[in-house]
N, C-alpha and C. Protein backbone atom coordinates (compact mmCIF):
# COMPACT_ATOMS: atom_id res chain seq x y z
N UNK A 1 196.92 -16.57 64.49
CA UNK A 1 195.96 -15.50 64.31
C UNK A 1 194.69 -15.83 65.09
N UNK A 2 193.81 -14.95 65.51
CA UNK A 2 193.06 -15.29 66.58
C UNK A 2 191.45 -14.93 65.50
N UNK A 3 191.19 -16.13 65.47
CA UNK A 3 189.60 -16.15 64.49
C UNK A 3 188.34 -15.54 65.50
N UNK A 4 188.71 -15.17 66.61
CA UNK A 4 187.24 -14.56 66.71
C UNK A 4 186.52 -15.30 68.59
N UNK A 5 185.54 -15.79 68.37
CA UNK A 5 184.67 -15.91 69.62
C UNK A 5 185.88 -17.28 70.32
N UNK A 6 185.96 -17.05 72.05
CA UNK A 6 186.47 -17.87 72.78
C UNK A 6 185.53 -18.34 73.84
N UNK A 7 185.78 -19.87 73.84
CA UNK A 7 184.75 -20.65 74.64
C UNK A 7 185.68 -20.78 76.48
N UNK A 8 184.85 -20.83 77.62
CA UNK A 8 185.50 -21.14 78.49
C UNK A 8 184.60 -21.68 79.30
N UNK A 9 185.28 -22.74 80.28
CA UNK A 9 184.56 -23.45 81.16
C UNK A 9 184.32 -22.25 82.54
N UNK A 10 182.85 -21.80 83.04
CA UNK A 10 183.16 -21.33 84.15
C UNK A 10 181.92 -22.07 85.33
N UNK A 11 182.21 -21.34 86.51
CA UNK A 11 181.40 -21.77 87.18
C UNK A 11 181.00 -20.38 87.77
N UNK A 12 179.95 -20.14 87.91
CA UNK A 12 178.92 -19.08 88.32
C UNK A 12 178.75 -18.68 89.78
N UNK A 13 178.48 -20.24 90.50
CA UNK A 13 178.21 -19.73 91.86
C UNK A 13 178.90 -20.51 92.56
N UNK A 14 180.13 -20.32 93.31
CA UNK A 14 180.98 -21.08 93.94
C UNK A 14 180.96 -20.86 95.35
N UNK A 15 181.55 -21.17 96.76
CA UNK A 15 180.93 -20.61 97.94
C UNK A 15 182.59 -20.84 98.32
N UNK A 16 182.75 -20.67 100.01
CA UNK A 16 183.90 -20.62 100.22
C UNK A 16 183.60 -21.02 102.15
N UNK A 17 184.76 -21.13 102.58
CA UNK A 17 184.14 -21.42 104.18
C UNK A 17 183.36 -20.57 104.80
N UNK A 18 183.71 -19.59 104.20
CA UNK A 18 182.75 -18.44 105.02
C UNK A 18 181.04 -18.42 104.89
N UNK A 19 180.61 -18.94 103.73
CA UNK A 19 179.51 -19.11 103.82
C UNK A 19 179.03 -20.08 104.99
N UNK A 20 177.42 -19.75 105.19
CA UNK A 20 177.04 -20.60 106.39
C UNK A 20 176.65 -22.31 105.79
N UNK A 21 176.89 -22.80 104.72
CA UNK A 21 176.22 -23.87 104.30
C UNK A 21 177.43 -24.20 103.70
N UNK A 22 178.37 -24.16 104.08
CA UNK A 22 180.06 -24.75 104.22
C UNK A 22 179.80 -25.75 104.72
N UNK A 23 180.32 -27.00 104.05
CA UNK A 23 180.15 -28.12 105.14
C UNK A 23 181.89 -28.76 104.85
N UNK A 24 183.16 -28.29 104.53
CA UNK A 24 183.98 -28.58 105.35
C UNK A 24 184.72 -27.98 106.45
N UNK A 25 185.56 -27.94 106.58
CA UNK A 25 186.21 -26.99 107.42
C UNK A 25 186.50 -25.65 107.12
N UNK A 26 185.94 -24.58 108.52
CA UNK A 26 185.86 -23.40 108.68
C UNK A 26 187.42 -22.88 109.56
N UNK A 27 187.63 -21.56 108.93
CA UNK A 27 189.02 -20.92 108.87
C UNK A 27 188.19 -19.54 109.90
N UNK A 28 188.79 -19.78 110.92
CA UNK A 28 188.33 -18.26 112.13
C UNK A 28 187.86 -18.90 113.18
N UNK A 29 187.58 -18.20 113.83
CA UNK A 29 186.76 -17.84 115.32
C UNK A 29 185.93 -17.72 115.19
N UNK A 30 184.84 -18.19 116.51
CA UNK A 30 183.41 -17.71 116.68
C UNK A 30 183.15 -16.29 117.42
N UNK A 31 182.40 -16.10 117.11
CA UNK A 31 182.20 -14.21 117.72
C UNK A 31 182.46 -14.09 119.08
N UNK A 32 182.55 -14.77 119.87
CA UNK A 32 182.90 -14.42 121.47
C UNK A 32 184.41 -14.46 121.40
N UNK A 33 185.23 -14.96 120.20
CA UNK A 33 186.30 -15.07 120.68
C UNK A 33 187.15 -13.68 120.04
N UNK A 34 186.43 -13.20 119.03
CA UNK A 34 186.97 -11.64 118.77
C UNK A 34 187.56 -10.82 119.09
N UNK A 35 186.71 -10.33 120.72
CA UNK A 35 187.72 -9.35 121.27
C UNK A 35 188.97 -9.60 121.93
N UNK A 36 189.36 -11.06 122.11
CA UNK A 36 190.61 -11.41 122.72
C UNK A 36 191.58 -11.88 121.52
N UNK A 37 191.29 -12.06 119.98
CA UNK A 37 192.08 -12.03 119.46
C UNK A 37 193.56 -11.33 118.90
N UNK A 38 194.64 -11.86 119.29
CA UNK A 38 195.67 -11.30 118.76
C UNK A 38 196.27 -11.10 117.43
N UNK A 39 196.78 -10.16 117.17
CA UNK A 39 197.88 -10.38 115.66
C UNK A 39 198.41 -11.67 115.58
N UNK A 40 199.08 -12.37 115.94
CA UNK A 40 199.75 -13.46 115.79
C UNK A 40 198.54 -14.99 115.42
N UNK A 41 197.25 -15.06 115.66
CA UNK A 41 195.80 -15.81 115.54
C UNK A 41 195.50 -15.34 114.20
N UNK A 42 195.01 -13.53 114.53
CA UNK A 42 194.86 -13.00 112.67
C UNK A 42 195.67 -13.42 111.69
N UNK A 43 197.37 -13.55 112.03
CA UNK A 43 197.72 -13.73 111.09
C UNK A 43 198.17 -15.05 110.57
N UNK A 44 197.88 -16.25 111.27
CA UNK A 44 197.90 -17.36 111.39
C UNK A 44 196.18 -17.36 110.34
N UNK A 45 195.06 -17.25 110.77
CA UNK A 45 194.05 -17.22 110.01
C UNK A 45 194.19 -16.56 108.72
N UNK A 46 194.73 -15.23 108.32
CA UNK A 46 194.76 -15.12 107.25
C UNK A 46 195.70 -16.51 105.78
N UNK A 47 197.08 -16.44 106.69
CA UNK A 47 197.75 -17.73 106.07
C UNK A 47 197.07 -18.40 105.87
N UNK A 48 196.52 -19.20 106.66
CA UNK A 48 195.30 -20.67 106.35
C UNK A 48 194.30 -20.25 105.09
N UNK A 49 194.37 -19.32 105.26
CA UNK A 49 192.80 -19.02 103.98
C UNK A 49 193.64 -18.67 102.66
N UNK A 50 194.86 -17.88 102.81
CA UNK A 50 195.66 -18.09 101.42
C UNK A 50 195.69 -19.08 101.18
N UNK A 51 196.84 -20.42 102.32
CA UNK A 51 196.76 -21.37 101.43
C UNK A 51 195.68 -22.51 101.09
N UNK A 52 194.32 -22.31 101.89
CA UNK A 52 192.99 -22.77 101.14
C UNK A 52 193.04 -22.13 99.93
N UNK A 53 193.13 -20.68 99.74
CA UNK A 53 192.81 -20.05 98.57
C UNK A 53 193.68 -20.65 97.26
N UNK A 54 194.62 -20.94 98.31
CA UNK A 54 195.40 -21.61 96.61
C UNK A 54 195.15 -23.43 96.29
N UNK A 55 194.81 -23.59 97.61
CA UNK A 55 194.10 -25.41 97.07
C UNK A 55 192.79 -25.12 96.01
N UNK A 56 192.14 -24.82 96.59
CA UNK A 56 190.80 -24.52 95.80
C UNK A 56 190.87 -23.84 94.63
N UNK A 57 191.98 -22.68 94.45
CA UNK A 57 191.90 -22.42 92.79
C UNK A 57 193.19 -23.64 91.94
N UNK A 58 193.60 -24.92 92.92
CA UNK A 58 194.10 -25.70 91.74
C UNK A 58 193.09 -26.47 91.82
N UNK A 59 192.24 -26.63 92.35
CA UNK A 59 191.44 -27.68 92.05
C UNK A 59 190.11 -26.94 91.15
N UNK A 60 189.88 -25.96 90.97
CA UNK A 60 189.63 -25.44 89.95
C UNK A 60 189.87 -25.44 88.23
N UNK A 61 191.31 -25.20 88.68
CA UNK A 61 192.10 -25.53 87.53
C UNK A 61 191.76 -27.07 86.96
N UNK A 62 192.32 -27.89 88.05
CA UNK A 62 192.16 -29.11 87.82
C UNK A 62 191.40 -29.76 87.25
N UNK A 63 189.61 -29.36 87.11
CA UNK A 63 188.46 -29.49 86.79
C UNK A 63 188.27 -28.84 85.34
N UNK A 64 189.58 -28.29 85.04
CA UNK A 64 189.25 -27.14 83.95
C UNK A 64 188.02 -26.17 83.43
N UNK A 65 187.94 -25.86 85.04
CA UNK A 65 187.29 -24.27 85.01
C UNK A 65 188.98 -22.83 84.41
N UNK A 66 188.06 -22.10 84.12
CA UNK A 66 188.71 -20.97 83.75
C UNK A 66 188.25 -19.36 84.31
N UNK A 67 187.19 -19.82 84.85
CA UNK A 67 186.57 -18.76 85.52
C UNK A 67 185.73 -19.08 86.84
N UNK A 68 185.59 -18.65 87.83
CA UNK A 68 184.81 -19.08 88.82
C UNK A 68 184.30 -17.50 89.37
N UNK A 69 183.09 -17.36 90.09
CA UNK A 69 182.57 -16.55 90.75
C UNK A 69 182.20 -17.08 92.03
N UNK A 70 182.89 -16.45 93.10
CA UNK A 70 182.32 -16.50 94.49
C UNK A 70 181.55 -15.76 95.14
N UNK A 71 180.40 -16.59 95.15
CA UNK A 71 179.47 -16.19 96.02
C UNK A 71 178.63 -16.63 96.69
N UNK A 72 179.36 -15.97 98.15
CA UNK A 72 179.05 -16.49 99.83
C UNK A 72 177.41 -15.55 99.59
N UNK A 73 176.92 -16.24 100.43
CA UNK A 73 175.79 -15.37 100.63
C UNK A 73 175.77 -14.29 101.78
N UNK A 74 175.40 -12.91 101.47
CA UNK A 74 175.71 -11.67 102.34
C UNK A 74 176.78 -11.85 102.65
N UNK A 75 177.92 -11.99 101.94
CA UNK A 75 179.41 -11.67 102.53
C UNK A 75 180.18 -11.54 101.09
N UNK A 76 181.41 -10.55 101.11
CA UNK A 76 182.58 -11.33 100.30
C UNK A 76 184.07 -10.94 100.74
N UNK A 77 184.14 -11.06 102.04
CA UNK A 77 185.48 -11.61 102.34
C UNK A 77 186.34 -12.47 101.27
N UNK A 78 185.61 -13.86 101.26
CA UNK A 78 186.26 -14.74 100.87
C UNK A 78 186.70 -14.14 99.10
N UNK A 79 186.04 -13.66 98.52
CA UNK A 79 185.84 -13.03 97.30
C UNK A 79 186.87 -12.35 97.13
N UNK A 80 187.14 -11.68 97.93
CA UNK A 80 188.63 -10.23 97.32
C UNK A 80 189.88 -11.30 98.12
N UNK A 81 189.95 -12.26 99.04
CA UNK A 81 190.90 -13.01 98.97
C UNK A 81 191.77 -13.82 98.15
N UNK A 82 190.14 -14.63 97.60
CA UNK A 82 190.81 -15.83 96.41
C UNK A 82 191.01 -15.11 95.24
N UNK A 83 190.16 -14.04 94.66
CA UNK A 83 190.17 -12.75 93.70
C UNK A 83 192.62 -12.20 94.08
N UNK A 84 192.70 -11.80 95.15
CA UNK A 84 194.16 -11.85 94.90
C UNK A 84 195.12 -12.71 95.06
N UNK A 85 194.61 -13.66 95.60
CA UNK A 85 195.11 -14.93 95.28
C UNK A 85 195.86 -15.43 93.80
N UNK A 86 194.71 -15.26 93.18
CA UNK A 86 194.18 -16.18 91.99
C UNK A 86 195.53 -14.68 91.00
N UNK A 87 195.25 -13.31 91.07
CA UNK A 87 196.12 -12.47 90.72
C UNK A 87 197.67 -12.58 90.81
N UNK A 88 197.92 -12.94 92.04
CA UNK A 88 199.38 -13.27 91.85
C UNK A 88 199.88 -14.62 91.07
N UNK A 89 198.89 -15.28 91.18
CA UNK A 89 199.22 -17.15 90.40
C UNK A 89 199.14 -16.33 88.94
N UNK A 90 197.94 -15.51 88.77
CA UNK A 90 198.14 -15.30 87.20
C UNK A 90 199.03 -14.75 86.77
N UNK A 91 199.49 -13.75 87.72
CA UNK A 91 200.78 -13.25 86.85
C UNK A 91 201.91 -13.99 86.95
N UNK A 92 202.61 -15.01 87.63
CA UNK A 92 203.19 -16.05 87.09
C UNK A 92 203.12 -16.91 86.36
N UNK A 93 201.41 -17.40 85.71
CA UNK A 93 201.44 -18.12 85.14
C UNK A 93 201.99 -17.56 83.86
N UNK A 94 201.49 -16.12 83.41
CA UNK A 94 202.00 -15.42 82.52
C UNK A 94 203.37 -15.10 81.94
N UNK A 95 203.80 -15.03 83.45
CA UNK A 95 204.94 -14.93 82.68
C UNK A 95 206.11 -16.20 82.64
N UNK A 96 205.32 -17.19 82.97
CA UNK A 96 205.59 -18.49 82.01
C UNK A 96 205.53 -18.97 81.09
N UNK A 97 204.16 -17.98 80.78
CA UNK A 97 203.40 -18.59 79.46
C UNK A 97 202.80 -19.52 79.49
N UNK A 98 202.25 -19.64 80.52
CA UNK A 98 201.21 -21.20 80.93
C UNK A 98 199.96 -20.85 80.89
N UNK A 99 199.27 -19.65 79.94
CA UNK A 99 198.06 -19.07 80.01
C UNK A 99 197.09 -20.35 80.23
N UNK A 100 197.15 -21.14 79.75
CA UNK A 100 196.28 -21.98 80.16
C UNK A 100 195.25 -22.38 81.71
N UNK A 101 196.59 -21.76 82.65
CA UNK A 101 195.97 -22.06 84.00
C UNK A 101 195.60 -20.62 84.45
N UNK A 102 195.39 -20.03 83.62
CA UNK A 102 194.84 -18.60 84.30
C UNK A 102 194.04 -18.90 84.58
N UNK A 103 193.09 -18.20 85.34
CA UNK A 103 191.82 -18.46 86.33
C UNK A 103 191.14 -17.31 86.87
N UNK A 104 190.29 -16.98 86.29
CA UNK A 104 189.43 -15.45 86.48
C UNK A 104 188.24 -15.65 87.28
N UNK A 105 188.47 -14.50 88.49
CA UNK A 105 187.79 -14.71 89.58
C UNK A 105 186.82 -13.47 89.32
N UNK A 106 185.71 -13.25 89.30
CA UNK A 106 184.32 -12.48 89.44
C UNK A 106 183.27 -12.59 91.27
N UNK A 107 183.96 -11.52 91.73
CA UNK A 107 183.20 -11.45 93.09
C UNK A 107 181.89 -11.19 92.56
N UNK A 108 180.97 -11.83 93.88
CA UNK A 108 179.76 -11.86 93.82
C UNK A 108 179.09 -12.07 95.27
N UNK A 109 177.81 -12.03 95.07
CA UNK A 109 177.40 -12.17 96.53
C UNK A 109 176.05 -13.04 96.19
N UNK A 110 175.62 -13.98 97.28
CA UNK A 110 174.24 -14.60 96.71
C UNK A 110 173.19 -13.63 97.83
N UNK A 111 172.33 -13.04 97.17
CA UNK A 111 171.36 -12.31 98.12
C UNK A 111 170.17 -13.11 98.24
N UNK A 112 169.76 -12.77 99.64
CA UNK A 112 168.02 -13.41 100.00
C UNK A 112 167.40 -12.15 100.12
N UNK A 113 166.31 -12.08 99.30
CA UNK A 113 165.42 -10.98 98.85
C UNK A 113 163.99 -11.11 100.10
N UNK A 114 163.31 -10.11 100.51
CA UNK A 114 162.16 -9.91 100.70
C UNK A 114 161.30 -10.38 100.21
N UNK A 115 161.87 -9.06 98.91
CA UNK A 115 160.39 -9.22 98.05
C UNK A 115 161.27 -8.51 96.86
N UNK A 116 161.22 -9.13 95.92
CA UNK A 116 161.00 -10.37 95.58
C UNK A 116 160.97 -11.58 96.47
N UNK A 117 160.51 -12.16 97.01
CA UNK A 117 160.87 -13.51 98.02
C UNK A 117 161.72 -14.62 96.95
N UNK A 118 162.88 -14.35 97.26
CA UNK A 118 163.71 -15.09 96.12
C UNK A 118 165.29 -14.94 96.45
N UNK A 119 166.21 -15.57 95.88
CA UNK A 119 167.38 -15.49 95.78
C UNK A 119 168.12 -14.98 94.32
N UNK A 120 169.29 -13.93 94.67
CA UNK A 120 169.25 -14.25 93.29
C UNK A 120 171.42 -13.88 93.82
N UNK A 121 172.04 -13.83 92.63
CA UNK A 121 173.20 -14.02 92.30
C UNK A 121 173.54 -12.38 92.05
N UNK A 122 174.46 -11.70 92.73
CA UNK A 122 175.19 -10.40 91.78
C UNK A 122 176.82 -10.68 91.48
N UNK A 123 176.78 -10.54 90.24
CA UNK A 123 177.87 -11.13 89.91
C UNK A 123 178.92 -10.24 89.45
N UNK A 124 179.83 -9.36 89.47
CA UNK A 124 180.56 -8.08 89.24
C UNK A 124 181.78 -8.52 88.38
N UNK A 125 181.63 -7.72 87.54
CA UNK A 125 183.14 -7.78 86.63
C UNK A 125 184.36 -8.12 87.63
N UNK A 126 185.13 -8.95 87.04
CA UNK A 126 186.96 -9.43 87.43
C UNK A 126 187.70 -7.59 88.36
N UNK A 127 186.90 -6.98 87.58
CA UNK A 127 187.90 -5.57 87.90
C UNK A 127 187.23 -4.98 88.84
N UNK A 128 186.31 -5.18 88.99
CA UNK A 128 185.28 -4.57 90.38
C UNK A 128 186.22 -4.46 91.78
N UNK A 129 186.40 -3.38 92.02
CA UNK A 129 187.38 -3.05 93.23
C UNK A 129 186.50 -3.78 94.64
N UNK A 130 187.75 -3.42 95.44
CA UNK A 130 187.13 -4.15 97.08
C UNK A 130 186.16 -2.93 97.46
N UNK A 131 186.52 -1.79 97.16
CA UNK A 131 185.97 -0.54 97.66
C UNK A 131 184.73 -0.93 97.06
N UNK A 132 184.40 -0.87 96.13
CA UNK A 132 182.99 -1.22 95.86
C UNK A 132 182.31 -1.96 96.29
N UNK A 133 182.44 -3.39 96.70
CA UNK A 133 181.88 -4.33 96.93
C UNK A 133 181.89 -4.49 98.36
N UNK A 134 182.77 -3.66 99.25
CA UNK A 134 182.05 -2.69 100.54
C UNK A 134 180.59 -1.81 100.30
N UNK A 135 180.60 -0.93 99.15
CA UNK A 135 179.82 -0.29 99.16
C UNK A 135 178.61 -0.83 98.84
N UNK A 136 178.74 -1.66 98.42
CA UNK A 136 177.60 -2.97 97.74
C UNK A 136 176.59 -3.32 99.13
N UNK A 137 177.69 -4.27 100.03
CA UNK A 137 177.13 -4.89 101.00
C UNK A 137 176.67 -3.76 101.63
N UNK A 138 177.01 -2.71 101.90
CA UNK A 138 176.50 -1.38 103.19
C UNK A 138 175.09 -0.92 102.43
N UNK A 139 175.17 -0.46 100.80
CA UNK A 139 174.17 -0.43 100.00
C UNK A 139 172.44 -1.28 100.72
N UNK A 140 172.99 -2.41 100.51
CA UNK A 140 171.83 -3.31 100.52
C UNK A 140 171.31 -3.81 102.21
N UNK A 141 172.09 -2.85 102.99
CA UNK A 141 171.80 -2.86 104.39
C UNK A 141 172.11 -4.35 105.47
N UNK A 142 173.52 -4.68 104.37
CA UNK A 142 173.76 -5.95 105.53
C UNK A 142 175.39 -5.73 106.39
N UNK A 143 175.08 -5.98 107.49
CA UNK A 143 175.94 -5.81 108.19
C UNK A 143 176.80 -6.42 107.78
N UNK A 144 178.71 -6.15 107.88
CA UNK A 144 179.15 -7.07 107.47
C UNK A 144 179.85 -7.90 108.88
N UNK A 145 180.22 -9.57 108.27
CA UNK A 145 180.48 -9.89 109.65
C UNK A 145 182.22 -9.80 109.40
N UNK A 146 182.49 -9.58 110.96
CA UNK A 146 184.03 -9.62 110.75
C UNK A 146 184.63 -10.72 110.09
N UNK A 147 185.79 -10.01 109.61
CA UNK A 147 186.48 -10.89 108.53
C UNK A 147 187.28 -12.11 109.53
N UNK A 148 187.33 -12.12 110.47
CA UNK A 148 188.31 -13.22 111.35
C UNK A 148 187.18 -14.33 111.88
N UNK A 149 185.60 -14.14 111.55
CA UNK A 149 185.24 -15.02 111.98
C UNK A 149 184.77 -16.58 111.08
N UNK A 150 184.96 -17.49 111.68
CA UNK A 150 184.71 -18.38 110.55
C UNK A 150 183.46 -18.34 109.55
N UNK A 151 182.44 -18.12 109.93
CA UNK A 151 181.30 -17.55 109.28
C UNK A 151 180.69 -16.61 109.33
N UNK A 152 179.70 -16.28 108.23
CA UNK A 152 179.25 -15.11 107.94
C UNK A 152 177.66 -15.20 109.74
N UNK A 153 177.38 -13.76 109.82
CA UNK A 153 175.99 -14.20 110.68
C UNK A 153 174.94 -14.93 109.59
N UNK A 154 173.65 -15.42 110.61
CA UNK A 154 172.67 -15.62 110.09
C UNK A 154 172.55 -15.17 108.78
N UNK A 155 171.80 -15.39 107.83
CA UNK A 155 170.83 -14.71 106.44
C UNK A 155 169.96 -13.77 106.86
N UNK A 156 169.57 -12.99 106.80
CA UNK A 156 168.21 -12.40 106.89
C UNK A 156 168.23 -11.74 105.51
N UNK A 157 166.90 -11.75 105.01
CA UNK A 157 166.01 -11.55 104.03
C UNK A 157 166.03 -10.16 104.02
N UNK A 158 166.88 -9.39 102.85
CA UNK A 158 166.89 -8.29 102.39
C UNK A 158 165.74 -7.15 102.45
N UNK A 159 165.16 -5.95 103.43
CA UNK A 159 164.13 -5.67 103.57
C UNK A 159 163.95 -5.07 102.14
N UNK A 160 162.23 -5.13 102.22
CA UNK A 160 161.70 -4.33 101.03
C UNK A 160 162.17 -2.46 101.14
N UNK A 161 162.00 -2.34 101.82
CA UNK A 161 162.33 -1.11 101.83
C UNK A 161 163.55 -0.48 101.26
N UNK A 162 164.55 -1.76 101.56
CA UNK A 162 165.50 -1.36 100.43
C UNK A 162 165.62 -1.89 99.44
N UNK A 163 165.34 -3.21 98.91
CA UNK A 163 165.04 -3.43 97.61
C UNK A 163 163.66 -3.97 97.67
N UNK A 164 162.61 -3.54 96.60
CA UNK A 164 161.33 -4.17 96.63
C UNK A 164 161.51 -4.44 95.26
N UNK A 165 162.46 -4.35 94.17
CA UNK A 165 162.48 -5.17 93.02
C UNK A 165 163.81 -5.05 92.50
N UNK A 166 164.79 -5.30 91.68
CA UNK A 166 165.70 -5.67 90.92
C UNK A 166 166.27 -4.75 90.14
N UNK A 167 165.39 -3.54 89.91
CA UNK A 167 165.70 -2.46 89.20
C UNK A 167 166.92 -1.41 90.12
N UNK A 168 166.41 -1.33 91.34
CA UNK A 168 167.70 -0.43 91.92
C UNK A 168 169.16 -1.01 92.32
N UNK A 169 169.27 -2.49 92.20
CA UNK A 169 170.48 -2.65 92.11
C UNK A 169 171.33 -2.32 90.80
N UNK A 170 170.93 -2.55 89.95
CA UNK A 170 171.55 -2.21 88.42
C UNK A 170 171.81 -0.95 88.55
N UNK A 171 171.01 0.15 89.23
CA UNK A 171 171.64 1.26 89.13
C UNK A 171 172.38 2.01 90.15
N UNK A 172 172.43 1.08 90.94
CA UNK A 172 173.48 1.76 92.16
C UNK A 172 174.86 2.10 91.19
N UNK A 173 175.25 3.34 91.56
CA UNK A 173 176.70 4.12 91.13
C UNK A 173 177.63 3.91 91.67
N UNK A 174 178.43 3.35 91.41
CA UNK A 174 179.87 2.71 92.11
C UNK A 174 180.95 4.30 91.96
N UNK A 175 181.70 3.87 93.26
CA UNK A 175 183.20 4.55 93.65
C UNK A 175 183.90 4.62 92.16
């Protein structure tokens, strides 16, 4: 019988190669090499980042986290990857019955603010679609960088003009 409140280990702000302050090895190309990329490179890069995606959520596991949130700063590629990643492991673990190693992924993004002059964390429910979290990044006026390159561009500091405080993200209306 299930008495009530459940405790879980998570981790909040996790990053992935794509962020720029990755310091192991990066999965892609640098931007000059883009327009000559082929299908057969893309899909060689995507593989590599699944099976990163699946080292990193056992070593997750391993640590006995139960939840992790990724968030690259101004990007989340990496986010809706390890996010279906982490979906197909769960539904096998399930239907093993190994709930134990489930592992709930919460996309997120780390933003650099204007003004506020600050950083802060958006952290979106497990169920938060990809469509949204397109609409998120276009929302807050950051370009996104292509998904084949190993890193995200530069940071730049969120203008005031589109956010000058904390209140209009909470109410942006999702898809």
């Amino acid at each position: 019988m299930d008495k009530g409140a459940h405790f879980y280990r998570c981790d909040f702000q996790v990053h992935s190669p794509r962020d720029r302050n990755w310091t192991g090895k990066q999965i892609g190309v640098n931007p000059d090499a883009l327009e000559t990329l082929t299908a057969e490179p893309k899909k060689q890069i995507t593989d590599d980042r699944i099976q990163f995606a699946k080292e990193y959520l056992l070593k997750a596991r391993n640590a006995g986290l139960n939840a992790i949130a990724i968030t690259d700063h101004h990007d989340v590629v990496s986010a809706k990857l390890i996010r279906e990643v982490a979906k197909e492991e769960n539904q096998a673990f399930i239907a093993d019955s190994q709930f134990e190693k489930i592992i709930t992924i919460f996309p997120g993004i780390e933003l650099t603010l204007a003004n506020p002059a600050s950083q802060c964390l958006l952290i979106f429910d497990a169920g938060f679609s990809d469509a949204n979290l397109d609409y998120v990044i276009n929302f807050l006026g950051i370009t996104p960088t292509n998904e084949f390159e190993k890193s995200t561009v530069e940071t730049e500091r969120i203008s005031q003009a589109i956010i000058n405080d904390l209140e209009p993200i909470r109410k942006v209306r999702m898809l």
